[in-house]
Protein backbone atom coordinates (compact mmCIF):
# COMPACT_ATOMS: atom_id res chain seq x y z
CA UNK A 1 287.06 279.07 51.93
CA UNK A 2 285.52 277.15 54.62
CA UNK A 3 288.06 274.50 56.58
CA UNK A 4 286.49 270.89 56.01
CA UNK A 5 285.32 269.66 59.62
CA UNK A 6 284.48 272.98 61.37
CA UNK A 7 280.98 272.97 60.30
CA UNK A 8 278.23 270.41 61.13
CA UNK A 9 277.47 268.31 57.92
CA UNK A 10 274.25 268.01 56.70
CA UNK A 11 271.92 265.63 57.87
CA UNK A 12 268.47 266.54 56.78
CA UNK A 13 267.58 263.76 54.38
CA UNK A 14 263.82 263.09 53.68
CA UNK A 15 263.25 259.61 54.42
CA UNK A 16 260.35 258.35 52.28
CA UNK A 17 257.17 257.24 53.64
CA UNK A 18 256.62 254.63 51.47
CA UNK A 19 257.97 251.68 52.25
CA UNK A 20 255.69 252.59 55.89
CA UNK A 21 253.06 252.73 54.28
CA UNK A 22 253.45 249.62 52.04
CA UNK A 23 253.96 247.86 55.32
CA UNK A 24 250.59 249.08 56.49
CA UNK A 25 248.46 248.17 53.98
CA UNK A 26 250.40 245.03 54.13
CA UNK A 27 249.54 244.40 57.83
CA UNK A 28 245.79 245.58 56.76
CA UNK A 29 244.81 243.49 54.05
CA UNK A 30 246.35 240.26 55.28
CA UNK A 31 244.61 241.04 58.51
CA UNK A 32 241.11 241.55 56.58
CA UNK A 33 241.84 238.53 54.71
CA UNK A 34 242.43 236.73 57.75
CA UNK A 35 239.24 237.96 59.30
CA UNK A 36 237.53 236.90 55.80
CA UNK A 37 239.01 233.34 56.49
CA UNK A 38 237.65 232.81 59.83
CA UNK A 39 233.97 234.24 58.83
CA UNK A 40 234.03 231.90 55.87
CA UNK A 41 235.09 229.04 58.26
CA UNK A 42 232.65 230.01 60.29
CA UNK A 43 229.47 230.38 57.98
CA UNK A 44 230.41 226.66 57.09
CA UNK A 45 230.47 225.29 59.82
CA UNK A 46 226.96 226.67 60.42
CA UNK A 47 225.82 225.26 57.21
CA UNK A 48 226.99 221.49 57.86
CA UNK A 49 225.28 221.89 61.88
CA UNK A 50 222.25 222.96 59.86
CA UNK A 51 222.53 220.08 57.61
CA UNK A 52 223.44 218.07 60.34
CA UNK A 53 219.62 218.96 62.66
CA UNK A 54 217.73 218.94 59.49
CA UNK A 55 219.07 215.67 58.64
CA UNK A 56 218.26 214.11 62.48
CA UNK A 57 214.86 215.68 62.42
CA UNK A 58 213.96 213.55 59.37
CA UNK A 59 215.67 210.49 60.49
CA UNK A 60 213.28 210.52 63.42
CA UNK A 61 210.30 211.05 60.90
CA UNK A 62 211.58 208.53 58.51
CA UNK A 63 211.79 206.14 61.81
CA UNK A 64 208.42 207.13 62.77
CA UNK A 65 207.43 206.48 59.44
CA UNK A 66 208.41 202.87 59.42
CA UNK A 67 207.44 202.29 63.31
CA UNK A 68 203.70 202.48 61.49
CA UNK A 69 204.64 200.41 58.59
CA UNK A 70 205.81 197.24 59.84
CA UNK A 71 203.02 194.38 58.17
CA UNK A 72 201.65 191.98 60.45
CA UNK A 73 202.19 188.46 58.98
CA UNK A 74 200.91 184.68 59.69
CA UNK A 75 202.62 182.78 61.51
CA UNK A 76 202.04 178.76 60.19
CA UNK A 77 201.34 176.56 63.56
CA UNK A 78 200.49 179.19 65.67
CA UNK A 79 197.68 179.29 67.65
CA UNK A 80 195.13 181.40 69.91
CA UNK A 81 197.65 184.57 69.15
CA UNK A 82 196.19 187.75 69.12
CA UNK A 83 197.21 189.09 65.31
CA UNK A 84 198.05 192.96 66.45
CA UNK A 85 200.72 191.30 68.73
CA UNK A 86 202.71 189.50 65.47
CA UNK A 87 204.86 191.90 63.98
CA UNK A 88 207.82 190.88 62.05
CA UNK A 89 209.57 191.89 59.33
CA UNK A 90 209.03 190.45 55.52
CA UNK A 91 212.25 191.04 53.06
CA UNK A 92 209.93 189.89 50.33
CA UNK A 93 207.06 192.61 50.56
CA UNK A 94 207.49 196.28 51.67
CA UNK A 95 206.26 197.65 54.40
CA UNK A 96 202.90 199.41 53.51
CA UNK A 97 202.36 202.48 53.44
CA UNK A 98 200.35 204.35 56.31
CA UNK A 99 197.33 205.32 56.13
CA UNK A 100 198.02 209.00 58.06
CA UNK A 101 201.44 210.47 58.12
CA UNK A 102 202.95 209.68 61.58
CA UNK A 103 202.99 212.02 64.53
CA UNK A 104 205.46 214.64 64.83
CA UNK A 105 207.47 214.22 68.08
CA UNK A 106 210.91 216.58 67.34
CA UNK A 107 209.87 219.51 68.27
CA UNK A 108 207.39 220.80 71.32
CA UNK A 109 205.20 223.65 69.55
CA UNK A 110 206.16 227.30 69.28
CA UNK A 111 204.27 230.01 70.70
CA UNK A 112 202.74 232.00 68.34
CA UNK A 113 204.61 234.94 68.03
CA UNK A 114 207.49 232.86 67.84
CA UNK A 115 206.18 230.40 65.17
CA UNK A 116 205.56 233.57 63.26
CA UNK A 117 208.75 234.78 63.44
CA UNK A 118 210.50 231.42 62.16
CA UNK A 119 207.54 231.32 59.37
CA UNK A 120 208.89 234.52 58.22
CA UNK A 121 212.83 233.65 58.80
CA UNK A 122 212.17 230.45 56.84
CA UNK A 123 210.04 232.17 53.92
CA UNK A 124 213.14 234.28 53.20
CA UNK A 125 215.37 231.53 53.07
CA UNK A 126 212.83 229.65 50.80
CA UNK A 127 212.62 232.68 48.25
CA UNK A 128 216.52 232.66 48.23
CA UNK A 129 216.57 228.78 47.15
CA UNK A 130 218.12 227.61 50.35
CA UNK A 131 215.59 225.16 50.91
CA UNK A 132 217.70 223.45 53.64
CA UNK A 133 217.30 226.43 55.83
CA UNK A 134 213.43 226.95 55.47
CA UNK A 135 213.02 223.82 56.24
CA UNK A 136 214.90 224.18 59.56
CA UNK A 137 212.95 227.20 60.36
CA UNK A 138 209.28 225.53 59.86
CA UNK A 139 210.19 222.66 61.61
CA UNK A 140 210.59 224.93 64.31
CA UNK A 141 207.41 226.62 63.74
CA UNK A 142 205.41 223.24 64.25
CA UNK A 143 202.59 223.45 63.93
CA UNK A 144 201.64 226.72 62.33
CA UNK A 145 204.24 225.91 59.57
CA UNK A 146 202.80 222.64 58.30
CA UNK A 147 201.90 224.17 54.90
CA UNK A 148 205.19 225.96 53.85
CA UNK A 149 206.54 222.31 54.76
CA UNK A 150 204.44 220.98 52.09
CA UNK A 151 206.68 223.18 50.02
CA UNK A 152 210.38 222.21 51.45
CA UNK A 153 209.10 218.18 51.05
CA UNK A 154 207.65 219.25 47.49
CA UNK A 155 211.12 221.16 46.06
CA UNK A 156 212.96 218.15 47.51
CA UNK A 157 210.87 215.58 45.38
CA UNK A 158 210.07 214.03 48.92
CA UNK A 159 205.96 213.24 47.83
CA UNK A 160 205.61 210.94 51.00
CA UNK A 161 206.27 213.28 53.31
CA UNK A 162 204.68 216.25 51.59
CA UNK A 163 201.29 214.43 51.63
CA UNK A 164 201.54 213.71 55.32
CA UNK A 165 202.16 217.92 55.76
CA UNK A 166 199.24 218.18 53.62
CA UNK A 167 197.09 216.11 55.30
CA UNK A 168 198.14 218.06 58.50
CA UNK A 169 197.71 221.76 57.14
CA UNK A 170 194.39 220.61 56.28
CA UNK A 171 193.01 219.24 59.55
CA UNK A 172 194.36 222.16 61.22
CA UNK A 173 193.18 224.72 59.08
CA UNK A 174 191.12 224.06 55.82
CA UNK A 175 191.01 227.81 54.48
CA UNK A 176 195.10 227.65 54.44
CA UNK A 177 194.42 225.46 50.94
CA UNK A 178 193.18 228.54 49.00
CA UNK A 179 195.40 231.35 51.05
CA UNK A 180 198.31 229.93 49.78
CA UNK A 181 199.47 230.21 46.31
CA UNK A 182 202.16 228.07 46.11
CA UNK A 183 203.95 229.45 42.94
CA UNK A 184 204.02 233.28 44.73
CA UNK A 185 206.27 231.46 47.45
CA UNK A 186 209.18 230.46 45.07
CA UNK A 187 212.15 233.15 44.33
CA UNK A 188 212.86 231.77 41.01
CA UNK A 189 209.65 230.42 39.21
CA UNK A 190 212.11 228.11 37.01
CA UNK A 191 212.68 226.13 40.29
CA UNK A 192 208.83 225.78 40.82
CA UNK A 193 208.01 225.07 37.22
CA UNK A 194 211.14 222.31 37.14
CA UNK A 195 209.64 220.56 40.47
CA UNK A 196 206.20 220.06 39.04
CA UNK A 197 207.52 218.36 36.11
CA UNK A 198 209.23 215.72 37.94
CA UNK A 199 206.03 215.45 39.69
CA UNK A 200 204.30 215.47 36.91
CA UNK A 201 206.73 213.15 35.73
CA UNK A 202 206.12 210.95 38.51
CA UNK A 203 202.46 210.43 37.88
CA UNK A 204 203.35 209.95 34.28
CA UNK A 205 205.83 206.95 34.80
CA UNK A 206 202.89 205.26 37.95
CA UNK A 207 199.84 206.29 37.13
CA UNK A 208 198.22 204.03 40.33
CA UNK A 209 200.07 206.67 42.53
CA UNK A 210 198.01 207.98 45.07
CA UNK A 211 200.56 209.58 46.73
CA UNK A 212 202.20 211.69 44.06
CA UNK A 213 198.91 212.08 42.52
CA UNK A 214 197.23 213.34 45.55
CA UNK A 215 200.00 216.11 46.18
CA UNK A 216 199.96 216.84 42.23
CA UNK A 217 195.72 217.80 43.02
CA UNK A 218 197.07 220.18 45.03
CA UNK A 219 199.59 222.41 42.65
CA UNK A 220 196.83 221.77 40.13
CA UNK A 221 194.48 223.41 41.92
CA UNK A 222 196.56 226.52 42.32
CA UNK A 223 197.13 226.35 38.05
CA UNK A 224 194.52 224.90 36.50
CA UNK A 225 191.29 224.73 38.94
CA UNK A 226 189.71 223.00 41.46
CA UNK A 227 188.10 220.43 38.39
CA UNK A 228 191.60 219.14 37.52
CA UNK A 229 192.35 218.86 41.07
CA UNK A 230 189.04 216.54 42.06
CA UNK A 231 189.80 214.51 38.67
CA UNK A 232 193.27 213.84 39.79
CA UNK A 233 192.15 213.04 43.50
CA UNK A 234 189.20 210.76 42.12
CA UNK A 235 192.01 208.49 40.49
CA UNK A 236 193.82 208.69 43.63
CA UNK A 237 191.44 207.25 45.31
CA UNK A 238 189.94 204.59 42.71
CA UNK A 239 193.81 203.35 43.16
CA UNK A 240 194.12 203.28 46.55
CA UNK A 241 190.17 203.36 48.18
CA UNK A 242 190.11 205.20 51.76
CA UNK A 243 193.66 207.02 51.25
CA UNK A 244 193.17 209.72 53.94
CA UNK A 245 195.05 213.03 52.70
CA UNK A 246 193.13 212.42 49.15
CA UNK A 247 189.49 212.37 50.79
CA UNK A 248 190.69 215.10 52.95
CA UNK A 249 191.22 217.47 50.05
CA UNK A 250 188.17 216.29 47.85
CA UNK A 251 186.34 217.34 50.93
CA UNK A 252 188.12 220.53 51.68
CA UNK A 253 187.21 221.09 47.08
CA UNK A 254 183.53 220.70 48.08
């Protein structure tokens, strides 16, 4: 018999690793979902800068857009003034249209290579139906990128200011017209096909359109045939003689 208290007790007990380990994956996971936090933060605040340029860069071309339009009106009693110096604004009529899409004065044009390289940055964005983002990109690739803007203006149901692009594609480069196939460009083809029925839509609903009608010559072209296309552009221009972007592609047809 052993007296209690002359040997050592034992001490040995296992203590479990559990609760460590618990505590780990504890620490891990609400550290990745911290880091998931801050990325997400981040990526958003990315997207609203990007709205944020896109949305100056076509406040200037809207501005620039109605720096061109402002009529030129009579003035009753005046006399010996030269009529190019009257301009003042008419709430009763709107301002009328211009004749050319105004100059582009955002950007200072990319080199080549780097045009290129935001073409191609803005084309992926484009075929994953972030529209904002390609547009960014071939603003940035001025002038190069005056076709795919065609595109961005076309998605966005903005015909004014797809017209002007096309007028521009097609001084620069003629041959672009037939290059291009604009329904190969689109990711989803529902998104292209839903586009060119509000267009289509359009021209329905104001048939004296030479705007919309001019940019719908140009999709029809790609679908249905040069033929369509001049019909639709001869309209255009019975409704609005010497429209520039519609004589420039019934001449680019021929």
């Amino acid at each position: 018999m052993v007296t209690p208290g002359l040997l050592p007790e034992a001490s040995d007990r296992r203590i479990s690793p559990w609760p460590f380990t618990i505590a780990l994956l504890g620490a891990l996971l609400l550290g990745g979902s911290g880091y998931l936090a801050l990325r997400l933060a981040r990526v958003r605040a990315e997207r609203e800068e990007l709205k944020e340029e896109v949305l100056r860069l076509r406040i200037e071309l809207a501005e620039s857009h109605a720096e061109r339009s402002r009529p030129l009106m009579a003035v009753a009693g005046t006399r010996n003034v030269e009529p190019e110096r009257l301009v003042v604004w008419s709430d009763a009529e709107p301002p009328v249209p211009p004749p050319r899409p105004p100059e582009i004065r955002v950007l200072p044009p990319a080199s080549p290579d780097l045009a290129q390289e935001r073409i191609a940055q803005g084309l992926h964005e484009f075929r994953s139906g972030r529209y904002l983002q390609a547009e960014l990109a071939f603003f940035r690739a001025i002038p190069e990128a005056y076709g795919y803007l065609v595109l961005t203006c076309f998605v966005r149901g903005e015909v004014r200011d797809a017209v002007g692009f096309l007028g521009r594609a097609l001084a620069r480069d003629p041959a672009w017209l037939r290059r291009v196939a604009p329904r190969d460009l689109f990711g989803d083809p529902g998104e292209y096909e839903a586009a060119l029925r509000a267009l289509e839509e359009r021209v329905a609903q104001d048939p004296l359109d030479p705007e919309a009608k001019t940019l719908l010559a140009y999709f029809r072209l790609h679908g249905k045939g040069p033929e369509h296309a001049k019909a639709l552009l001869v309209e255009a221009l019975n409704a609005r003689p010497g429209h520039a972007e519609a004589g420039q592609l019934l001449k680019a047809l021929e």
